[in-house]
C-alpha atoms as a PDB file:
ATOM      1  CA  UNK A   1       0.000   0.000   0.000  1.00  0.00           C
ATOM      2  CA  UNK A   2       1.024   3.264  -1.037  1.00  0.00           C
ATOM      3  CA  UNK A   3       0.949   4.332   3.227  1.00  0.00           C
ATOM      4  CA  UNK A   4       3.729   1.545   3.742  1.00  0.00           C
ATOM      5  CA  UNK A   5       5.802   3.596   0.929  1.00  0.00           C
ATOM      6  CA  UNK A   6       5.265   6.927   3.111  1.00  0.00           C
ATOM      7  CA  UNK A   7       6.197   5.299   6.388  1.00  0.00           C
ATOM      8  CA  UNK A   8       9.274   3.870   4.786  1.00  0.00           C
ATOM      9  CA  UNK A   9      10.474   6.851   2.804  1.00  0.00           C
ATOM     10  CA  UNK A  10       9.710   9.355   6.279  1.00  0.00           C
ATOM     11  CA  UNK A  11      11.591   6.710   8.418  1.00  0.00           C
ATOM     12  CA  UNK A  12      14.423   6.991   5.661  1.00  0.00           C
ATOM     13  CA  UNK A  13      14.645  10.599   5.904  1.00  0.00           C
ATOM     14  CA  UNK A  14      14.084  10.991   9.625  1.00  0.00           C
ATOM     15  CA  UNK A  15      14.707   8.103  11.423  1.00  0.00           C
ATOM     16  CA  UNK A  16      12.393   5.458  13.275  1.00  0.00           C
ATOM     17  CA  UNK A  17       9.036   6.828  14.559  1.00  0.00           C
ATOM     18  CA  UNK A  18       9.317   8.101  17.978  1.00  0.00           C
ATOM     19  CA  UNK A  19       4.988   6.758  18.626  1.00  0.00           C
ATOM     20  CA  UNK A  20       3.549   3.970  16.959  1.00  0.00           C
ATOM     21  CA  UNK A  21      -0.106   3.392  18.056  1.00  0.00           C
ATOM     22  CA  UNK A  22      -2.683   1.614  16.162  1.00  0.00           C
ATOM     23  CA  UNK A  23      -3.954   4.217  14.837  1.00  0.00           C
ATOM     24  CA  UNK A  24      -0.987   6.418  13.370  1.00  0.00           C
ATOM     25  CA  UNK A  25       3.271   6.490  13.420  1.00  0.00           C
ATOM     26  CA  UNK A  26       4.404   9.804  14.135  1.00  0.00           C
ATOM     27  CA  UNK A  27       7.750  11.402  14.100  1.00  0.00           C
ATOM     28  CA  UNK A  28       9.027  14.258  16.721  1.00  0.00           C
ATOM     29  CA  UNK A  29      11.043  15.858  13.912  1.00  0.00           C
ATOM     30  CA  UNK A  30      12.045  19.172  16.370  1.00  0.00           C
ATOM     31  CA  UNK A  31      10.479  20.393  19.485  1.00  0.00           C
ATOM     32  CA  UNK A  32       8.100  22.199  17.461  1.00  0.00           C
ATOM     33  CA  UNK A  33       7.803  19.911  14.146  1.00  0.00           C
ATOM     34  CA  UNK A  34       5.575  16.529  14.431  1.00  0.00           C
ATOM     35  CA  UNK A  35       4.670  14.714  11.453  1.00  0.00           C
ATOM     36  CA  UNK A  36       2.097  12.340  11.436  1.00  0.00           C
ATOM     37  CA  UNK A  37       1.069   9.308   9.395  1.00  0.00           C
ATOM     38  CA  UNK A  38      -2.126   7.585   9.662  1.00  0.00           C
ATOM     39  CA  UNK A  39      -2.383   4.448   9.532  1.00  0.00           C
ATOM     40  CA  UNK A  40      -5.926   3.408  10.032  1.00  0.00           C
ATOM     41  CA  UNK A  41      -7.267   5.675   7.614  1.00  0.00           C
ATOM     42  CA  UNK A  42      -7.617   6.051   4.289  1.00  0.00           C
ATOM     43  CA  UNK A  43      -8.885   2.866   3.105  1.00  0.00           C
ATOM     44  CA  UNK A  44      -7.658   3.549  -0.566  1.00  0.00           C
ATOM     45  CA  UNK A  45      -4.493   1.712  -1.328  1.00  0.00           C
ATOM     46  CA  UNK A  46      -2.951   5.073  -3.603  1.00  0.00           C
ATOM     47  CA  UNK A  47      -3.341   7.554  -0.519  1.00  0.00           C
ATOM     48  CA  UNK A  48      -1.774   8.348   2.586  1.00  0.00           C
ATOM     49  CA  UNK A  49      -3.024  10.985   5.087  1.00  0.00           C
ATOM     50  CA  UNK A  50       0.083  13.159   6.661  1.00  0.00           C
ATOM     51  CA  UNK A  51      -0.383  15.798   9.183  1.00  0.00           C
ATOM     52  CA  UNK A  52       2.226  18.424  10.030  1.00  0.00           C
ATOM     53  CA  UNK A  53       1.771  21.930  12.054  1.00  0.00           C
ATOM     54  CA  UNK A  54       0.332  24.763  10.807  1.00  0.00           C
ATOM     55  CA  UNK A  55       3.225  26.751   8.811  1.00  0.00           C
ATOM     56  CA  UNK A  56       3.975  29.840   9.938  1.00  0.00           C
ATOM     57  CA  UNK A  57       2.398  32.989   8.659  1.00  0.00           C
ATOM     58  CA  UNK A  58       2.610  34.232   5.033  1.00  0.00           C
ATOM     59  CA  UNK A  59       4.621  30.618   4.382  1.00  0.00           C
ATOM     60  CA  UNK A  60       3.716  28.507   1.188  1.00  0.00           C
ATOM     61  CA  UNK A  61       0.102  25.894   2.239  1.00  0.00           C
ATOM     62  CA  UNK A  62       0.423  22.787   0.149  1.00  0.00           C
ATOM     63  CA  UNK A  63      -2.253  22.202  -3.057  1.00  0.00           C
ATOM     64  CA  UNK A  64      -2.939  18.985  -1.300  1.00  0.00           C
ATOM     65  CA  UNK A  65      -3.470  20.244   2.142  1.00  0.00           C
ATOM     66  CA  UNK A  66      -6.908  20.612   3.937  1.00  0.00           C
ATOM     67  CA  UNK A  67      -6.217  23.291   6.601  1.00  0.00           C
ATOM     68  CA  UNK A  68      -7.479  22.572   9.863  1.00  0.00           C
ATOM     69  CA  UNK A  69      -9.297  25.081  12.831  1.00  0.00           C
ATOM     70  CA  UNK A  70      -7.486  24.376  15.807  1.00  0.00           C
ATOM     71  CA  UNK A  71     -10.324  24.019  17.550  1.00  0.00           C
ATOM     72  CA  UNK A  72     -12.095  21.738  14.904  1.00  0.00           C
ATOM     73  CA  UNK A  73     -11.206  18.441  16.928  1.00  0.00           C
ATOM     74  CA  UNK A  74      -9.036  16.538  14.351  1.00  0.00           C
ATOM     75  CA  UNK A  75      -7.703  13.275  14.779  1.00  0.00           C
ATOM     76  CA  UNK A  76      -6.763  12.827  18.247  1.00  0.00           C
ATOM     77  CA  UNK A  77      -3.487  10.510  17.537  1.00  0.00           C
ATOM     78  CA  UNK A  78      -2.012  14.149  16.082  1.00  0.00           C
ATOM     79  CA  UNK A  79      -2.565  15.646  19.857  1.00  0.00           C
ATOM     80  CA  UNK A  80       1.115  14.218  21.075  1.00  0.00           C
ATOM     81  CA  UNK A  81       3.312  15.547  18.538  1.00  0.00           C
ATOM     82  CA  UNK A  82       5.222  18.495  18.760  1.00  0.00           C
ATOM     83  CA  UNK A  83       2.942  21.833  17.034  1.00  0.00           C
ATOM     84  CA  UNK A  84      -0.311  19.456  16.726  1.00  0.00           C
ATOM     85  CA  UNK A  85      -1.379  20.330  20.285  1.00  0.00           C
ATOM     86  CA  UNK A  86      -4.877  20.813  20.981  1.00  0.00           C
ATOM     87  CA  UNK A  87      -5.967  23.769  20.415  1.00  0.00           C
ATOM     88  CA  UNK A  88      -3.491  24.731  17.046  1.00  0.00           C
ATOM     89  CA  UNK A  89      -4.584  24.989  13.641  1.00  0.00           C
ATOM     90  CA  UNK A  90      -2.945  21.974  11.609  1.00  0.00           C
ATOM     91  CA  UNK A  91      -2.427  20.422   7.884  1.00  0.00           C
ATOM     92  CA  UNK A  92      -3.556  17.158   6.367  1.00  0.00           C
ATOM     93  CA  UNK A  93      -1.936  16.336   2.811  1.00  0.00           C
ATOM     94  CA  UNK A  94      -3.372  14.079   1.421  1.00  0.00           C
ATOM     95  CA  UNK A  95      -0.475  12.483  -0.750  1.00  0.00           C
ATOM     96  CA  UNK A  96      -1.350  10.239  -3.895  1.00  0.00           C
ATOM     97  CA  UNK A  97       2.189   9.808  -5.746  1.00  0.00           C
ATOM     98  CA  UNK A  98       5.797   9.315  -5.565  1.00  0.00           C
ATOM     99  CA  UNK A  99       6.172  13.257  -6.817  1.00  0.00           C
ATOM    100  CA  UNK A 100       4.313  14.596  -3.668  1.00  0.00           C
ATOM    101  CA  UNK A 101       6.111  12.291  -1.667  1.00  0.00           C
ATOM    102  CA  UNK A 102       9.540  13.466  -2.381  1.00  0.00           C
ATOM    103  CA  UNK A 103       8.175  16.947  -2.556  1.00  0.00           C
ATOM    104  CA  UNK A 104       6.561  16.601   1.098  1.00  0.00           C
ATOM    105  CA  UNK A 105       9.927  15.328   2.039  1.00  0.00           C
ATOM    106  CA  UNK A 106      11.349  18.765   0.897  1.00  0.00           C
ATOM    107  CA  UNK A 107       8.764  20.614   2.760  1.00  0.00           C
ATOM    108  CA  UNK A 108       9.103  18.799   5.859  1.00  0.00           C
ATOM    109  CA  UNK A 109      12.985  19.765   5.843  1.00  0.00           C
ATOM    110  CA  UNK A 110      12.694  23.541   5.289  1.00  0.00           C
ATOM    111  CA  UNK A 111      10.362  23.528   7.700  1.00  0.00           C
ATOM    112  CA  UNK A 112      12.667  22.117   9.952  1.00  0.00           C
ATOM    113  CA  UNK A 113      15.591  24.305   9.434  1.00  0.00           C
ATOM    114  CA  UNK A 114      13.296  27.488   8.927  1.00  0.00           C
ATOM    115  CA  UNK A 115      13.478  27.915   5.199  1.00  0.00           C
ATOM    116  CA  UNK A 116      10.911  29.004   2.734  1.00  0.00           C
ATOM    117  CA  UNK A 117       8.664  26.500   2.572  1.00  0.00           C
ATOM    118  CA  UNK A 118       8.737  24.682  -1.323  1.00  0.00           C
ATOM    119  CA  UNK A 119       5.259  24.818  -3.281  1.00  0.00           C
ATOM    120  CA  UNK A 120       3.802  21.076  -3.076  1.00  0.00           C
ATOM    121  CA  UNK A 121       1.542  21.139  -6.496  1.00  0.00           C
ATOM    122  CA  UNK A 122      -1.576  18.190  -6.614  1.00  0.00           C
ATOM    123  CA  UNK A 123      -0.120  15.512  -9.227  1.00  0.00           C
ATOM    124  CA  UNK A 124      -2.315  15.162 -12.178  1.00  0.00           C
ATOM    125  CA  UNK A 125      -4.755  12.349 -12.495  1.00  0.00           C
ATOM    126  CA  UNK A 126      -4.094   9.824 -14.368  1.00  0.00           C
ATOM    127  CA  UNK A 127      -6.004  10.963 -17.569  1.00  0.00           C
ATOM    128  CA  UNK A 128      -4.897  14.540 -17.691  1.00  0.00           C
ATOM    129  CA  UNK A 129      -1.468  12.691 -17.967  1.00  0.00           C
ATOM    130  CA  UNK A 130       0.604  12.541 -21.640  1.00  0.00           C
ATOM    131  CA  UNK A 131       0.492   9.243 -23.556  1.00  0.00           C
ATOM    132  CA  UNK A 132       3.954   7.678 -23.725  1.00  0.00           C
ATOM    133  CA  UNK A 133       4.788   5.432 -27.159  1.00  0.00           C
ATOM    134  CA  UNK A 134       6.725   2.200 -27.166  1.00  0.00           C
ATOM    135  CA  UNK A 135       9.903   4.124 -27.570  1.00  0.00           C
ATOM    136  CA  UNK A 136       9.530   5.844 -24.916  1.00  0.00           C
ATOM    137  CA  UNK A 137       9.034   9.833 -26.288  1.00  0.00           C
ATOM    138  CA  UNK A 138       5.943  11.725 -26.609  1.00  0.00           C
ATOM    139  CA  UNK A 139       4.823  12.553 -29.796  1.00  0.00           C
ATOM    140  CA  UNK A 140       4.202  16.130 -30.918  1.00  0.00           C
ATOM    141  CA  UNK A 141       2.039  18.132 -33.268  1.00  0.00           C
ATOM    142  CA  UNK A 142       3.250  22.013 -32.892  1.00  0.00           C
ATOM    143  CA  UNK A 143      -0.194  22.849 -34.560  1.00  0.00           C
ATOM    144  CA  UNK A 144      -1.900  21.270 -32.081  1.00  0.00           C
ATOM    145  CA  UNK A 145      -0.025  22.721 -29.333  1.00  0.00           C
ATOM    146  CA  UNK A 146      -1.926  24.575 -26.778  1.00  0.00           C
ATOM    147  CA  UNK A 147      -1.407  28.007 -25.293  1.00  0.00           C
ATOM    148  CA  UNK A 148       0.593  27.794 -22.350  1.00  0.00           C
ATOM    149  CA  UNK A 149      -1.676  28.249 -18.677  1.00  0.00           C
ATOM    150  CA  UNK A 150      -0.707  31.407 -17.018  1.00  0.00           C
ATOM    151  CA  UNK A 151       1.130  30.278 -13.696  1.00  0.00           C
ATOM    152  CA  UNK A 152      -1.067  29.898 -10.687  1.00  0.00           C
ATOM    153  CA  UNK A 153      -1.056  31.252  -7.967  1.00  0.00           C
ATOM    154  CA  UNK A 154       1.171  30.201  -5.060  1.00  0.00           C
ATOM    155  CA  UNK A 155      -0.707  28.979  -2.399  1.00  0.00           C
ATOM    156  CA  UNK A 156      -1.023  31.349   1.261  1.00  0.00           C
ATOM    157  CA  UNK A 157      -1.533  30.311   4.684  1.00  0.00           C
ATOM    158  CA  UNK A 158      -4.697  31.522   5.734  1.00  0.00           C
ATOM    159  CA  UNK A 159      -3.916  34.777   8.316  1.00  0.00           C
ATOM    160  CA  UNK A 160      -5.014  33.741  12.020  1.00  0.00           C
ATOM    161  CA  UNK A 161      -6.568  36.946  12.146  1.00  0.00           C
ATOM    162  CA  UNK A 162      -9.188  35.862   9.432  1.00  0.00           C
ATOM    163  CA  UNK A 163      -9.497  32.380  10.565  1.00  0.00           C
ATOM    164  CA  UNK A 164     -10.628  33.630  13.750  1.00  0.00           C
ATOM    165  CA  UNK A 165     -13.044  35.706  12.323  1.00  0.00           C
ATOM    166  CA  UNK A 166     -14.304  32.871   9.869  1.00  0.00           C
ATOM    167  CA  UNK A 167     -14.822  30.579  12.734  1.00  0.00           C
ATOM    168  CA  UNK A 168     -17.004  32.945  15.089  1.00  0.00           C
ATOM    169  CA  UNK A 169     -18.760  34.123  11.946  1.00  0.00           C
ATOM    170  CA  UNK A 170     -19.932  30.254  11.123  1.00  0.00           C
ATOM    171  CA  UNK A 171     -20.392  29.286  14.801  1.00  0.00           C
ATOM    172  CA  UNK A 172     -18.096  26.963  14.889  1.00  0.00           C
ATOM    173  CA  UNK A 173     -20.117  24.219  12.802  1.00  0.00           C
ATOM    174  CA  UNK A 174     -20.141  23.294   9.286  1.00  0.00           C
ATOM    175  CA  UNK A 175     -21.974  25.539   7.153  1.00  0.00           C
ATOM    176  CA  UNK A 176     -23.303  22.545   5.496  1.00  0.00           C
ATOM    177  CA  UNK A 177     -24.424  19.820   7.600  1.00  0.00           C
ATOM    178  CA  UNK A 178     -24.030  21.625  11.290  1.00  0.00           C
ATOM    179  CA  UNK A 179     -21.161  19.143  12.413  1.00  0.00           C
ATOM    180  CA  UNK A 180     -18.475  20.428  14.567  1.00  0.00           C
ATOM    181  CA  UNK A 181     -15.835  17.883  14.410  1.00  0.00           C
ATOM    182  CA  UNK A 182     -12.848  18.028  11.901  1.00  0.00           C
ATOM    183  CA  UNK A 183     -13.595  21.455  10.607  1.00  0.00           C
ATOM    184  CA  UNK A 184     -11.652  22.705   7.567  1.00  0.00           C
ATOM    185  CA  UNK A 185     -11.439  26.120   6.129  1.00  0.00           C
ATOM    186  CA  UNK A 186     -12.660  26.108   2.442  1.00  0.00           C
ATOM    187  CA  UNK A 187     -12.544  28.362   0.080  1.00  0.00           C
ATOM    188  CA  UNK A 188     -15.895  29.151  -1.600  1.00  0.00           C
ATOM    189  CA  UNK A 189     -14.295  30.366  -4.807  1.00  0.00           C
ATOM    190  CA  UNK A 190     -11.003  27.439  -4.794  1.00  0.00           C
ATOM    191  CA  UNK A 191      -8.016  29.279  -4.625  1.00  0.00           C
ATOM    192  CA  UNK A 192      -6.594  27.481  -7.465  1.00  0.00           C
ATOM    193  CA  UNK A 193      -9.528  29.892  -9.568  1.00  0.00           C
ATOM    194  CA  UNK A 194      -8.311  32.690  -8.120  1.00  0.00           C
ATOM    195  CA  UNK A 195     -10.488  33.031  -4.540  1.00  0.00           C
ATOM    196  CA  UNK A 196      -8.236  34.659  -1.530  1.00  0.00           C
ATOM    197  CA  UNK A 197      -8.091  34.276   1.396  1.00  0.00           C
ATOM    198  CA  UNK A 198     -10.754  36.632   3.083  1.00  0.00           C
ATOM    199  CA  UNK A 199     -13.260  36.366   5.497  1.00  0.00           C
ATOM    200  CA  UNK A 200     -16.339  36.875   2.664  1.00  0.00           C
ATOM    201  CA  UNK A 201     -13.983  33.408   0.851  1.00  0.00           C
ATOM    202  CA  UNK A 202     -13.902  31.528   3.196  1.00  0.00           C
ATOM    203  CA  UNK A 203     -16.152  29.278   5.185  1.00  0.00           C
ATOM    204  CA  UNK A 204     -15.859  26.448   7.544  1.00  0.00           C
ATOM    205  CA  UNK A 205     -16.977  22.579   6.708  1.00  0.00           C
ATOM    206  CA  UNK A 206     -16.240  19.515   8.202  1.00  0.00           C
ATOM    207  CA  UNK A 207     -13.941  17.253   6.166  1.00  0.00           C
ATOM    208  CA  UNK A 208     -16.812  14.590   4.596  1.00  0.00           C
ATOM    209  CA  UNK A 209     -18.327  18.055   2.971  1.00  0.00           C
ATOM    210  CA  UNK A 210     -15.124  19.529   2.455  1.00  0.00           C
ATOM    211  CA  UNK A 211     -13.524  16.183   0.209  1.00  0.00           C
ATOM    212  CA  UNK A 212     -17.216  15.993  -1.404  1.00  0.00           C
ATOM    213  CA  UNK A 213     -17.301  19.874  -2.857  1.00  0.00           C
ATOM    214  CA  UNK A 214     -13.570  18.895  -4.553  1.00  0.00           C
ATOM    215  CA  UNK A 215     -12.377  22.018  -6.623  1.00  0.00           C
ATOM    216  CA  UNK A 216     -16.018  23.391  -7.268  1.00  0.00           C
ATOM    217  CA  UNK A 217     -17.492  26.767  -6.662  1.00  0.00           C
END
């Protein structure tokens, strides 16, 4: 399973797990740096759920990230690791390939010696991919060649300030089904379309309504 590969690659990197419950393996990276695997969860054989602190403010927020209220009661097994305390906003990536596994990697070290933190961009799916021939090499058309994308935009950690706001605006409960465990902050227009990160964009929902809306407005 593609959560054995994570385990392996983070114990690699950082050394054996310093907890191993049934539920997650978790790594005290620096005294303010857990990560956090889960193991229970998902039941998909091509994901893995990590969980690392909040970043600090006006760093880089993963594409694959759902960004957690700190007082949104997520996963309990995250509560022992150093910056997943109770209480503190957190990150769950949900990582699907090898790419955002080496790229997590790369994250998880600048965050430990206070660097920039690197972009981590969603991998495509499997049919937005390029066909490969026999030999190996892609073939091309230039007439058929499409416009390039513009680049998009990088990603912000959502300012405490505003997620304060957001939270006592919604009540602390999912806009959607009233639930007020695992609460995420979404983004009503997806950033990746060009919403921000105010209060009037944002909106809390728990993470079954959350991983159900996807990238739609």
């Amino acid at each position: 399973m593609f959560k054995s590969r994570v385990i392996e690659r983070i114990t690699k990197e950082f050394g054996a797990p310093s907890r191993t419950t049934v539920k997650v393996q978790a790594w005290d990276i620096t005294d303010n740096l857990g990560v956090v695997v889960q193991t229970d969860q998902p039941n998909r054989e091509d994901n893995a759920f990590v969980w690392l602190p909040y970043p600090p403010e006006n760093e880089e927020v993963p594409e694959i990230a759902l960004e957690y209220a700190g007082e949104s009661g997520r996963h309990s097994n995250t509560y022992a690791s150093p910056g997943l305390n109770k209480g503190n906003p957190a990150l769950k990536l949900i990582v699907t390939s090898d790419q955002e596994l080496d790229d997590l990697v790369a994250y998880i070290n600048a965050f430990k010696a206070f660097a920039p933190l690197p972009r981590i961009n969603a991998s495509p799916a499997p049919e937005e991919q390029e066909p490969v021939t026999a030999e190996g090499l892609i073939p091309v058309d230039i007439t058929k060649m499409p416009t390039a994308k513009p680049v998009k935009p990088r990603r912000e950690a959502i300012p405490r300030v505003v997620q304060r706001e957001v939270w006592q605006r919604d009540g602390g409960r999912c806009v959607e089904c009233g639930s007020k465990a695992k609460l995420c902050f979404d983004h009503i227009v997806p950033f990746s379309k060009g919403g921000s990160n105010s209060v009037r964009n944002l909106q809390l929902l728990c993470e079954s309504c959350n991983l159900s809306k996807g990238n739609r407005i």
